[in-house]
PDB file of N, CA and C in Angstrom:
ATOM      1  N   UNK A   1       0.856  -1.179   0.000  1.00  0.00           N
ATOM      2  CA  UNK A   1       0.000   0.000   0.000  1.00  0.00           C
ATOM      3  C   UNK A   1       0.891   1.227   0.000  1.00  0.00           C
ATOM      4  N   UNK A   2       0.529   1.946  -1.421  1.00  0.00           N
ATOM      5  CA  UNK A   2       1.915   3.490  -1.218  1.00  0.00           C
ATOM      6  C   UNK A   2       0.813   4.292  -0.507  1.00  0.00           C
ATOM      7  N   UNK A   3       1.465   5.364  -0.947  1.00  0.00           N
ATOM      8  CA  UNK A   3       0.702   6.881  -0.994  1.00  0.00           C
ATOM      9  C   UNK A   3      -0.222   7.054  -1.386  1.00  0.00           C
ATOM     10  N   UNK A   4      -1.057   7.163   0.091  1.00  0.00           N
ATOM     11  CA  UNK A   4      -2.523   7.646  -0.175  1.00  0.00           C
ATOM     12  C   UNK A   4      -3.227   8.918  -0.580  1.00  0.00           C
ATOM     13  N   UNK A   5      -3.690   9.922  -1.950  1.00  0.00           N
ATOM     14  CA  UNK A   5      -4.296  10.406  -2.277  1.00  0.00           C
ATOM     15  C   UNK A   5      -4.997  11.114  -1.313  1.00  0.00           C
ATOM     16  N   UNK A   6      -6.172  10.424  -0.777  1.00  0.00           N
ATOM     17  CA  UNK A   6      -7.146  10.424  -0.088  1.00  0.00           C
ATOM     18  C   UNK A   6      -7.395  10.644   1.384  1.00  0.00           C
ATOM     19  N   UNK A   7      -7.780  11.275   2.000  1.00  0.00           N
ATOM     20  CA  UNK A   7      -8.164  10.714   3.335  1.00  0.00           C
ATOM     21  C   UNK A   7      -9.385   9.748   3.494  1.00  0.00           C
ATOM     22  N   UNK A   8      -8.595   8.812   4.524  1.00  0.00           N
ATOM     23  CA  UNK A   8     -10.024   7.697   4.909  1.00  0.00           C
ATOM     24  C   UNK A   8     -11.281   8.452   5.740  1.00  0.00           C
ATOM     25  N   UNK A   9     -12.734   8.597   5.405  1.00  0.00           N
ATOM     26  CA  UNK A   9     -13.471   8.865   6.628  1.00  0.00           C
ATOM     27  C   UNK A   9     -13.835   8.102   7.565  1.00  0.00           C
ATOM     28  N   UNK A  10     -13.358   6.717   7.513  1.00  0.00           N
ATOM     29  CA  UNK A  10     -13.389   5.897   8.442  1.00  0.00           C
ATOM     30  C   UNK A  10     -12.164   5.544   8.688  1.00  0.00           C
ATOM     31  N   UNK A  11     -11.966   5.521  10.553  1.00  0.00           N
ATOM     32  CA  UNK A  11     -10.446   5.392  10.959  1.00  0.00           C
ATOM     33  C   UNK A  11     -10.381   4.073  11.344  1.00  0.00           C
ATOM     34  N   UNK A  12      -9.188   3.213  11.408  1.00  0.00           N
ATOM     35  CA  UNK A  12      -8.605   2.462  11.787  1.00  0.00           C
ATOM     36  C   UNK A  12      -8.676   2.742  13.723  1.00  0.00           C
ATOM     37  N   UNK A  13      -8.605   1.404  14.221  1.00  0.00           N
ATOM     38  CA  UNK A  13      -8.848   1.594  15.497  1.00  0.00           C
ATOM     39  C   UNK A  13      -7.442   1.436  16.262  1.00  0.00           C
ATOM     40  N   UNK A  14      -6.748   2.189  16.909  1.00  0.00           N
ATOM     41  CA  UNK A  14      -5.743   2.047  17.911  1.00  0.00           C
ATOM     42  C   UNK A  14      -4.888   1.075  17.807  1.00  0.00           C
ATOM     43  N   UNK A  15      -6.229  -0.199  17.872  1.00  0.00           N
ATOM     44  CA  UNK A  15      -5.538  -1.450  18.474  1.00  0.00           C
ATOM     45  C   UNK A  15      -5.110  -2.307  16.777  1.00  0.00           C
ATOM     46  N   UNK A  16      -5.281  -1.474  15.585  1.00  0.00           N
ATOM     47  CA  UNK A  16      -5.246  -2.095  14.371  1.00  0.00           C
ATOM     48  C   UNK A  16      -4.407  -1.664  13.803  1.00  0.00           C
ATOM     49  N   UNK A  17      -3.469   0.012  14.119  1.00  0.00           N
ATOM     50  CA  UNK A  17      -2.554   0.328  14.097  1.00  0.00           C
ATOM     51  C   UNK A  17      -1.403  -0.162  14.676  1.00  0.00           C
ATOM     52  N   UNK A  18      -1.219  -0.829  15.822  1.00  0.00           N
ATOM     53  CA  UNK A  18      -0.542  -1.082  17.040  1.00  0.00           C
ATOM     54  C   UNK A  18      -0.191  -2.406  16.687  1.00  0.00           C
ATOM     55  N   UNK A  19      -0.847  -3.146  16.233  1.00  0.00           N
ATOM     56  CA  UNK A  19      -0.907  -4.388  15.654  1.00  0.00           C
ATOM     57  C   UNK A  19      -0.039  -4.504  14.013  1.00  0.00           C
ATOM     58  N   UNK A  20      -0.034  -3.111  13.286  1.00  0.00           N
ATOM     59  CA  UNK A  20       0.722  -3.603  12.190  1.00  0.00           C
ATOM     60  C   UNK A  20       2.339  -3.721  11.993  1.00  0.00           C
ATOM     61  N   UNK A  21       2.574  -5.133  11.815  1.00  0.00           N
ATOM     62  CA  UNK A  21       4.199  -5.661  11.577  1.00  0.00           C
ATOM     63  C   UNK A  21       4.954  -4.734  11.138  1.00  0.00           C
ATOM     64  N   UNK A  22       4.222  -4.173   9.693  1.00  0.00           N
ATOM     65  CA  UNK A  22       5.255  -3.220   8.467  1.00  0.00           C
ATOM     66  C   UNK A  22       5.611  -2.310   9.379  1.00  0.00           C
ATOM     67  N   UNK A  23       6.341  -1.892   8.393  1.00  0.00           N
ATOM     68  CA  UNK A  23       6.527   0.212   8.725  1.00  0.00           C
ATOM     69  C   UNK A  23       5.112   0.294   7.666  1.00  0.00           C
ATOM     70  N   UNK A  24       5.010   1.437   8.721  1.00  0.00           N
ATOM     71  CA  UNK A  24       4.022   2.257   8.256  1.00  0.00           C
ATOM     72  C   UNK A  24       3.884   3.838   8.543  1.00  0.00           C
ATOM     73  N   UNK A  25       3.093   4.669   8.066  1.00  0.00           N
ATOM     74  CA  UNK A  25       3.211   5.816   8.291  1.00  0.00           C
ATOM     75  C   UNK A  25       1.267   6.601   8.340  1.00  0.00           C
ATOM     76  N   UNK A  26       1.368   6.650   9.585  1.00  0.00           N
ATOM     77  CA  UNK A  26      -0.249   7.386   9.744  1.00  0.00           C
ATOM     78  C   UNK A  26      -0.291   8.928   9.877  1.00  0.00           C
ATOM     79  N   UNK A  27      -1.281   9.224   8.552  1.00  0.00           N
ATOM     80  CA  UNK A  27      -1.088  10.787   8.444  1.00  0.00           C
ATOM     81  C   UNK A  27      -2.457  11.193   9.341  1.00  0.00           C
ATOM     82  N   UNK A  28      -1.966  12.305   9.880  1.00  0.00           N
ATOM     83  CA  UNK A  28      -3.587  12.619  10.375  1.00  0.00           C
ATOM     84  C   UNK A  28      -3.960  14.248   9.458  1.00  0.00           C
ATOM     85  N   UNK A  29      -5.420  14.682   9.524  1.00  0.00           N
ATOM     86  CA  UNK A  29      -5.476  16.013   8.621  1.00  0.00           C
ATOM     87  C   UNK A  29      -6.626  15.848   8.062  1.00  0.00           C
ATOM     88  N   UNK A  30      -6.862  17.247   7.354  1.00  0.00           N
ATOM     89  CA  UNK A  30      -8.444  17.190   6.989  1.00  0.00           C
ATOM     90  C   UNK A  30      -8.170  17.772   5.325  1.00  0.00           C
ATOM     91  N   UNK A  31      -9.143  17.518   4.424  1.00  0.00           N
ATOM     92  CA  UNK A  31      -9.257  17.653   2.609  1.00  0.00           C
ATOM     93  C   UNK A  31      -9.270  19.297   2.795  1.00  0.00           C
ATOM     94  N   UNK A  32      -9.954  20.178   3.749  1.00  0.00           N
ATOM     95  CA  UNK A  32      -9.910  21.467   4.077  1.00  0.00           C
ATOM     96  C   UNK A  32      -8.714  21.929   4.076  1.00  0.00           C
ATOM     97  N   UNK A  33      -8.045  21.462   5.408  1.00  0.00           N
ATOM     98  CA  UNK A  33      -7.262  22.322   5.462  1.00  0.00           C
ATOM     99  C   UNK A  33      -5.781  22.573   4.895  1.00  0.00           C
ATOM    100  N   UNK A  34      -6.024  24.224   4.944  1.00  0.00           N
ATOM    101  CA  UNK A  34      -4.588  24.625   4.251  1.00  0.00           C
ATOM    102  C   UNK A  34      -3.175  23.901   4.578  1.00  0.00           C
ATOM    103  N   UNK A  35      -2.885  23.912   5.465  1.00  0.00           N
ATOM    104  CA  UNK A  35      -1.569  22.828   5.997  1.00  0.00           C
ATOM    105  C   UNK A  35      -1.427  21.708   5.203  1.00  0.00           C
ATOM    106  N   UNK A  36      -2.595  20.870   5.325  1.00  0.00           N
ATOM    107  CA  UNK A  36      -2.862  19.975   5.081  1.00  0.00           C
ATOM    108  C   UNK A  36      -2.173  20.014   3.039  1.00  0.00           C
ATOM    109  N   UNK A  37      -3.045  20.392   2.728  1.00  0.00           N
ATOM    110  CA  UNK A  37      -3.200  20.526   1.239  1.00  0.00           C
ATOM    111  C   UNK A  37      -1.793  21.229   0.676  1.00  0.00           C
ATOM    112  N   UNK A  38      -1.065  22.013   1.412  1.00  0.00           N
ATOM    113  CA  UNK A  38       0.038  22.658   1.149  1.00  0.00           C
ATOM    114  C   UNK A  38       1.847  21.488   1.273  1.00  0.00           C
ATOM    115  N   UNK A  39       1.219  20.788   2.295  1.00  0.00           N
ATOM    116  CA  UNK A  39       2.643  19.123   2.645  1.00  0.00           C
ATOM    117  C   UNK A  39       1.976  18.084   1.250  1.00  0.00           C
ATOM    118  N   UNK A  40       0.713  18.140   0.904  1.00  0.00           N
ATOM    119  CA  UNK A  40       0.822  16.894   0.046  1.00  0.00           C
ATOM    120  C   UNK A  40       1.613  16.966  -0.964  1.00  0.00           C
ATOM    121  N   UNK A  41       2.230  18.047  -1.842  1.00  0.00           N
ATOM    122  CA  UNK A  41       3.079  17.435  -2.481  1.00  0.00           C
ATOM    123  C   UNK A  41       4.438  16.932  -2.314  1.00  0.00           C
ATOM    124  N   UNK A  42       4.856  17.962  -1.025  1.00  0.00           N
ATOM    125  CA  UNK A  42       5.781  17.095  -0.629  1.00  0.00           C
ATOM    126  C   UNK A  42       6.025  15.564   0.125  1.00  0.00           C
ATOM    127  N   UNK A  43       4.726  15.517   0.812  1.00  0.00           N
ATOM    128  CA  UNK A  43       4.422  14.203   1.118  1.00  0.00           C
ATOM    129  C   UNK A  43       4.149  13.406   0.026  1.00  0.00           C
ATOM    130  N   UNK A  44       4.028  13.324  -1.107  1.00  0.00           N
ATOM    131  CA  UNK A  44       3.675  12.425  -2.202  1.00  0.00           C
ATOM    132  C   UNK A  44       5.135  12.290  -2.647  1.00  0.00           C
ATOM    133  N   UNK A  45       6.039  13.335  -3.429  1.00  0.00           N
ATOM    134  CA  UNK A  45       7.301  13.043  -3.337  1.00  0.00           C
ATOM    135  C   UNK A  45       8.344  12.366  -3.146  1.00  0.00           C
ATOM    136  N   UNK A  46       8.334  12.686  -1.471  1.00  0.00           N
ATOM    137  CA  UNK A  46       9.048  11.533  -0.801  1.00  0.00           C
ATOM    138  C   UNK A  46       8.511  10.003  -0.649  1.00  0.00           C
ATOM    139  N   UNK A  47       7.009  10.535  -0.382  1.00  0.00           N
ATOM    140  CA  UNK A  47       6.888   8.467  -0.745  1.00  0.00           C
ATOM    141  C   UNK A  47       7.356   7.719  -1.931  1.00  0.00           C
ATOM    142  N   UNK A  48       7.461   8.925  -3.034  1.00  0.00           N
ATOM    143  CA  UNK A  48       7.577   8.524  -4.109  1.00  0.00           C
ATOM    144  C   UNK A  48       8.674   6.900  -4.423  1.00  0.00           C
ATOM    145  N   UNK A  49       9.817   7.263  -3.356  1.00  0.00           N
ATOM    146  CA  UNK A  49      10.747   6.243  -3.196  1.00  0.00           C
ATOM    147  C   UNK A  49      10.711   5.087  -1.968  1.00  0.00           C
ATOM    148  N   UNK A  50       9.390   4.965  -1.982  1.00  0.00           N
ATOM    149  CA  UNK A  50       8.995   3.779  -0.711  1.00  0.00           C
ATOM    150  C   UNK A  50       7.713   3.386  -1.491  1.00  0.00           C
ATOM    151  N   UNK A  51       7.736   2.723  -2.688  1.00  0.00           N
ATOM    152  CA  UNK A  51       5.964   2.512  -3.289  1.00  0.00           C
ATOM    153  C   UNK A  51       5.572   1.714  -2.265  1.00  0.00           C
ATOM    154  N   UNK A  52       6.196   0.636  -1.690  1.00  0.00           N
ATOM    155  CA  UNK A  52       5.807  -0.525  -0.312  1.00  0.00           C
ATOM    156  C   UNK A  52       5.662  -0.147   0.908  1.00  0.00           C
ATOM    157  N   UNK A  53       6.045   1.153   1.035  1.00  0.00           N
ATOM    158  CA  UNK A  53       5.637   1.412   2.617  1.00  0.00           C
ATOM    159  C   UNK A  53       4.435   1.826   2.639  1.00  0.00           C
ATOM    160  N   UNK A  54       3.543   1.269   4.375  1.00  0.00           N
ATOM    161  CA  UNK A  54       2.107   1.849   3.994  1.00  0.00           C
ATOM    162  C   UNK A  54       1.442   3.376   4.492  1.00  0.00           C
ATOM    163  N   UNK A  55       0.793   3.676   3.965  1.00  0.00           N
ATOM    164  CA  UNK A  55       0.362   4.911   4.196  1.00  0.00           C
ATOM    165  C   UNK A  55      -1.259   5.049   4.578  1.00  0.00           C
ATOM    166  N   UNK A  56      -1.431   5.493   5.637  1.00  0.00           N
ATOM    167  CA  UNK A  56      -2.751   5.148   6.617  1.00  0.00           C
ATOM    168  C   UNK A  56      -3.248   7.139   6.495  1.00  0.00           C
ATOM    169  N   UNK A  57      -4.080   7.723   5.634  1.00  0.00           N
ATOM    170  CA  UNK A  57      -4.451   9.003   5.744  1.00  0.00           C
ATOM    171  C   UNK A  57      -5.875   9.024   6.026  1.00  0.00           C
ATOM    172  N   UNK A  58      -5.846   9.182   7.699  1.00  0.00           N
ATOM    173  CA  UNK A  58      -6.818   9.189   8.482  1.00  0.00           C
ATOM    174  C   UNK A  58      -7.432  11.140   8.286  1.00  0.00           C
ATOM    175  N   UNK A  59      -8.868  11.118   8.037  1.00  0.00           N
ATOM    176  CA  UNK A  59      -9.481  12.176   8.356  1.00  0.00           C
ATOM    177  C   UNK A  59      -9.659  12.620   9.618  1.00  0.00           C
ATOM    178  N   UNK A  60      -9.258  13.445  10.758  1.00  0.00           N
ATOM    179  CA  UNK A  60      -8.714  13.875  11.852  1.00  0.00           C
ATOM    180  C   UNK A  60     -10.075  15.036  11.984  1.00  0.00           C
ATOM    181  N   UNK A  61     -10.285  15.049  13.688  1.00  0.00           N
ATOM    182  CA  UNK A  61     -11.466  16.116  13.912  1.00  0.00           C
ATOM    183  C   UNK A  61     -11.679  15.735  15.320  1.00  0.00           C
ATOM    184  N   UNK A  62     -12.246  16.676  15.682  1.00  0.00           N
ATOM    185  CA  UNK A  62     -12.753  16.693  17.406  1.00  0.00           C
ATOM    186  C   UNK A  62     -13.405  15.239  17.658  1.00  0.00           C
ATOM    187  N   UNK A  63     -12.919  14.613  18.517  1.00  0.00           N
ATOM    188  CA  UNK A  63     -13.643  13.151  19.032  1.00  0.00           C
ATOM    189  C   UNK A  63     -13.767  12.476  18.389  1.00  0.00           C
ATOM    190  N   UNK A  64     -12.819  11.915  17.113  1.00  0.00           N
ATOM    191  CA  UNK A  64     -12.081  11.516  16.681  1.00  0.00           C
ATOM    192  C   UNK A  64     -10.733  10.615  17.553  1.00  0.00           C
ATOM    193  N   UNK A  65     -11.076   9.277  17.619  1.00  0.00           N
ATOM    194  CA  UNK A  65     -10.635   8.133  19.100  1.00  0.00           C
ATOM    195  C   UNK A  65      -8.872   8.376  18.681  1.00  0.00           C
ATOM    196  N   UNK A  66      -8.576   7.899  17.228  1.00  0.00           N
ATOM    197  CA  UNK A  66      -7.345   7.523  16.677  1.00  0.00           C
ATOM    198  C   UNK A  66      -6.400   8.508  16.801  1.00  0.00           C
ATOM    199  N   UNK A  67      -6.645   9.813  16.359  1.00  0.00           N
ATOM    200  CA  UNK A  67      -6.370  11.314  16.579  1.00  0.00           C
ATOM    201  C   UNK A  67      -5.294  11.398  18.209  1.00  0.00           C
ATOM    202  N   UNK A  68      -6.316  11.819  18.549  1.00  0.00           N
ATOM    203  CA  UNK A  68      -6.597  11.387  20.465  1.00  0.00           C
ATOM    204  C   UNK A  68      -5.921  10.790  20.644  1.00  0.00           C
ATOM    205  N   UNK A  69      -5.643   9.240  20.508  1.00  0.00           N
ATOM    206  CA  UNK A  69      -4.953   8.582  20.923  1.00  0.00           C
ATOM    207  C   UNK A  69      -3.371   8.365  20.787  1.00  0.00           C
ATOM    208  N   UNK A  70      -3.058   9.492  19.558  1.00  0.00           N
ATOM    209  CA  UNK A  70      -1.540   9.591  19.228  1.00  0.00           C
ATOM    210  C   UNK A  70      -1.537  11.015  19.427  1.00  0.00           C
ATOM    211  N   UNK A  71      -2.158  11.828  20.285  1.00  0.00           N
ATOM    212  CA  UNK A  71      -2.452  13.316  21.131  1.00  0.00           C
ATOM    213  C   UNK A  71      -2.162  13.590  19.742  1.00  0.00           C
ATOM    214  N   UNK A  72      -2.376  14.011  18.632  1.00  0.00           N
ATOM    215  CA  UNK A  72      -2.522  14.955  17.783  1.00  0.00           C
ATOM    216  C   UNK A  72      -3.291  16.271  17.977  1.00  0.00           C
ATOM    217  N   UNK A  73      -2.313  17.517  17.653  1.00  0.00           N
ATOM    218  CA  UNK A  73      -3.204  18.868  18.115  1.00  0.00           C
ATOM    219  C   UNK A  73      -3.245  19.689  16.798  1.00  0.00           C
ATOM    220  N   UNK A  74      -1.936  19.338  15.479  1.00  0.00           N
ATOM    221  CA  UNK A  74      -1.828  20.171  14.673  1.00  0.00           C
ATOM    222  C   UNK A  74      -2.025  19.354  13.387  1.00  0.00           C
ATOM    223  N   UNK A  75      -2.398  19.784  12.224  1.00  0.00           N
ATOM    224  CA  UNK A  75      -2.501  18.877  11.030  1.00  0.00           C
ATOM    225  C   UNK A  75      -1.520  19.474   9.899  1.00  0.00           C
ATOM    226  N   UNK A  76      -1.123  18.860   9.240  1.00  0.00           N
ATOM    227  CA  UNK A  76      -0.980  17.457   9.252  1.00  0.00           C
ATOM    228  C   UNK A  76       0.084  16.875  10.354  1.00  0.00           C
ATOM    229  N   UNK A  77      -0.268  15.855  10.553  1.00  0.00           N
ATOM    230  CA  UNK A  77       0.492  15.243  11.907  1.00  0.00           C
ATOM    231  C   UNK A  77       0.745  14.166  11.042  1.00  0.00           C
ATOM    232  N   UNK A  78       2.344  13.449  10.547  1.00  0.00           N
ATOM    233  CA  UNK A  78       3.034  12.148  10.123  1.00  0.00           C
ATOM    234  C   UNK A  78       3.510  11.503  11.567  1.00  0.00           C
ATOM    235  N   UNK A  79       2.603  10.470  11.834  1.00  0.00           N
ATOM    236  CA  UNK A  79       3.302   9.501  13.010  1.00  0.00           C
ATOM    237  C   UNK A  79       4.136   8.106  12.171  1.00  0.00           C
ATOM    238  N   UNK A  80       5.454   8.050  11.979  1.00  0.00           N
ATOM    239  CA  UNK A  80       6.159   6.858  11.875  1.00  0.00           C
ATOM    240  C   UNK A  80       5.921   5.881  12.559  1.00  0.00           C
ATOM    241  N   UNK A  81       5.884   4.426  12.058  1.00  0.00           N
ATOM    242  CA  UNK A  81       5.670   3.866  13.026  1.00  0.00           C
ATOM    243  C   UNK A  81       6.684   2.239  12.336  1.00  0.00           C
ATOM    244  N   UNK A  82       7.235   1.694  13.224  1.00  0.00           N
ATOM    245  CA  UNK A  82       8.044   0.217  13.002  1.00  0.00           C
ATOM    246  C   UNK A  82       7.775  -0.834  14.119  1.00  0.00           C
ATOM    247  N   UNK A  83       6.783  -1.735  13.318  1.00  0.00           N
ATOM    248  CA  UNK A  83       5.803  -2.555  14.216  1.00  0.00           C
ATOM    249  C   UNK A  83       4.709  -2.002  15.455  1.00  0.00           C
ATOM    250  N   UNK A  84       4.207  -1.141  14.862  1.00  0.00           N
ATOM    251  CA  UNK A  84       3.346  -0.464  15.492  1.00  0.00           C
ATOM    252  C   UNK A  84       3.718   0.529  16.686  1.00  0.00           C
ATOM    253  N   UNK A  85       5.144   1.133  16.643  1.00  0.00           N
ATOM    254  CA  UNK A  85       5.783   1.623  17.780  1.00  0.00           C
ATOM    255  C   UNK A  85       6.611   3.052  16.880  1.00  0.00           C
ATOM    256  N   UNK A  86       6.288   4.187  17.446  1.00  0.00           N
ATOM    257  CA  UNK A  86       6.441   5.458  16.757  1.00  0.00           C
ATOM    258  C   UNK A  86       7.909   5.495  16.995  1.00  0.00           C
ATOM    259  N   UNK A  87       8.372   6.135  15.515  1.00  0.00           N
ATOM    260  CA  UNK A  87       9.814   6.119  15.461  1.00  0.00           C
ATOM    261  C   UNK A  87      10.290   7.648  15.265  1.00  0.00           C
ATOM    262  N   UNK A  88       9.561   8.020  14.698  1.00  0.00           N
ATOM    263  CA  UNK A  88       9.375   9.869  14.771  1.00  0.00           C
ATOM    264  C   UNK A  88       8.140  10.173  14.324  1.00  0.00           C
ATOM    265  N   UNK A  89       8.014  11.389  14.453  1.00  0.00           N
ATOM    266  CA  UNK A  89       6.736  12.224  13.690  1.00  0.00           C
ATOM    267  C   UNK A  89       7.045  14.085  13.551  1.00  0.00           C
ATOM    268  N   UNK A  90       6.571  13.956  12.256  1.00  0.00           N
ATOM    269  CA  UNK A  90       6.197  15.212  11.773  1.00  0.00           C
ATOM    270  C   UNK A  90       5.282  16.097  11.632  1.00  0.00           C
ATOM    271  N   UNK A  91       5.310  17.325  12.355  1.00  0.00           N
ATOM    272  CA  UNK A  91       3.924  17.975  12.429  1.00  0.00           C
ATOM    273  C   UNK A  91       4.271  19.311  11.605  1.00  0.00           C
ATOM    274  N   UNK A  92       3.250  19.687  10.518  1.00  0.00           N
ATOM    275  CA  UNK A  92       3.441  20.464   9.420  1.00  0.00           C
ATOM    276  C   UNK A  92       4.673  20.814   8.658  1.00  0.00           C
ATOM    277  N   UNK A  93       4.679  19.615   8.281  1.00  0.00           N
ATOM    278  CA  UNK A  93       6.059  19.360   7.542  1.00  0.00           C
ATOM    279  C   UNK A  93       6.008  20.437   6.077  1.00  0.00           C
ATOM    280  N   UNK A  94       7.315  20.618   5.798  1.00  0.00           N
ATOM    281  CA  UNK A  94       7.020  22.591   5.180  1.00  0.00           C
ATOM    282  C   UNK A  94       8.921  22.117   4.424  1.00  0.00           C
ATOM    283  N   UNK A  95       9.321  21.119   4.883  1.00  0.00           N
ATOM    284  CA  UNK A  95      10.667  20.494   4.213  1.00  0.00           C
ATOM    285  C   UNK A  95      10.722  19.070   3.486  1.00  0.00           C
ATOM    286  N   UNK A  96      11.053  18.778   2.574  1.00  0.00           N
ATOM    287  CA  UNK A  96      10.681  17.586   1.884  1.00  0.00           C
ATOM    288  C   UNK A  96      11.829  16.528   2.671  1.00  0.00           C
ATOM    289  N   UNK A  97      13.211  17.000   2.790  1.00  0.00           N
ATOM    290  CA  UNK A  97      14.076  16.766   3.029  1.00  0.00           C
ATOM    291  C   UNK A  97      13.999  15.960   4.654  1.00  0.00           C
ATOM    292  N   UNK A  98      12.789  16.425   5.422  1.00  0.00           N
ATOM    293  CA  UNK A  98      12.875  16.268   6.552  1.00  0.00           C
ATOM    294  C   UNK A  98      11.679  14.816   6.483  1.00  0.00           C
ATOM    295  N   UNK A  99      10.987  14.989   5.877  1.00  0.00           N
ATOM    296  CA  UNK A  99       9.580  13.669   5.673  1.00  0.00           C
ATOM    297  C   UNK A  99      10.920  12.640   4.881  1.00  0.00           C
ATOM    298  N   UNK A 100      11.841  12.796   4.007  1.00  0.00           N
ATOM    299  CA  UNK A 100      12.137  11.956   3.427  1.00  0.00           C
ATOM    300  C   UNK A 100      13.360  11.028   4.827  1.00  0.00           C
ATOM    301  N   UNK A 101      13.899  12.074   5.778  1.00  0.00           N
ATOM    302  CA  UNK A 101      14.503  11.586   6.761  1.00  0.00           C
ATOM    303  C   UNK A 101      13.640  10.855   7.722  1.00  0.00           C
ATOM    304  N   UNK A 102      12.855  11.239   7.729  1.00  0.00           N
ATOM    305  CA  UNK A 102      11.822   9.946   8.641  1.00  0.00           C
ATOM    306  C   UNK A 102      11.305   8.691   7.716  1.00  0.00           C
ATOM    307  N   UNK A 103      11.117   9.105   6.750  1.00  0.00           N
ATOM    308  CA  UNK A 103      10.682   7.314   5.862  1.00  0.00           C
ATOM    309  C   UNK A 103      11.686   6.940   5.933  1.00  0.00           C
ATOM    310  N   UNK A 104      13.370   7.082   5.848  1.00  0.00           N
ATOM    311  CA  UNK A 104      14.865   6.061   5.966  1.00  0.00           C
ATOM    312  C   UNK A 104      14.364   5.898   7.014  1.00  0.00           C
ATOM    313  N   UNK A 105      14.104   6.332   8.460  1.00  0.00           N
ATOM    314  CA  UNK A 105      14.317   6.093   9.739  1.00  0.00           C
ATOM    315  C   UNK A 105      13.275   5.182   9.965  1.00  0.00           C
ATOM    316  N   UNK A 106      12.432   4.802   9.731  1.00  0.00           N
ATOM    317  CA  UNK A 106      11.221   4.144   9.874  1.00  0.00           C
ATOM    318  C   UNK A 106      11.414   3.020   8.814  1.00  0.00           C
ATOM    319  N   UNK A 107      11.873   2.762   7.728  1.00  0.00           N
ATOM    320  CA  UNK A 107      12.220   1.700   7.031  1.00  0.00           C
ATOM    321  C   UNK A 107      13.716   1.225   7.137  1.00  0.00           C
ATOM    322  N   UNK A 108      14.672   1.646   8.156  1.00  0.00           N
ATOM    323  CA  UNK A 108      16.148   0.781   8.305  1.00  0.00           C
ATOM    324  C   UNK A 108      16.021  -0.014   9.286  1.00  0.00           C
TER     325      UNK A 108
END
């Protein structure tokens, strides 16, 4: 699973994240917002050279469990993750250079 386009409006639950083997990478963020819409191309980019890593782009909002549960306050929020255990994260990533240093770090 590459680079997701899209945000999901249905989230993945905690315990289904926590549970995945791969690296993976859960974006949080909304189709609105500016932040948001301003990192996707650099977030598309850098996945560009990981087509196999997965990419989880959760739609993010007040009471919202998944959000919450990785305290997300700003969007877009990139949580790394290697076997379900956060290896870094990026919050309004605005450097390509810096998303592409967390996919090495999360896939070595």
């Amino acid at each position: 699973m590459a680079y997701a386009a899209e945000y999901q409006a249905s989230e993945p639950s905690r315990a289904e994240i926590d549970a995945l083997g791969e690296p993976a990478v859960v974006e949080f963020g909304a189709p609105w917002c500016g932040h948001c819409r301003a990192a996707q191309p650099l977030v598309a980019a850098a996945f560009a050279a990981y087509p196999q890593l997965r990419h989880v782009k959760v739609e993010d909002g007040r009471g919202r469990p998944l959000g919450r549960s990785f305290r997300v306050r700003l969007w877009p929020t990139l949580v790394f993750l290697r076997g379900g255990v956060e290896v870094a994260r990026l919050v309004r990533p605005t450097d390509g250079a810096a998303i592409a240093a967390a996919l090495a770090k999360v896939t070595a």
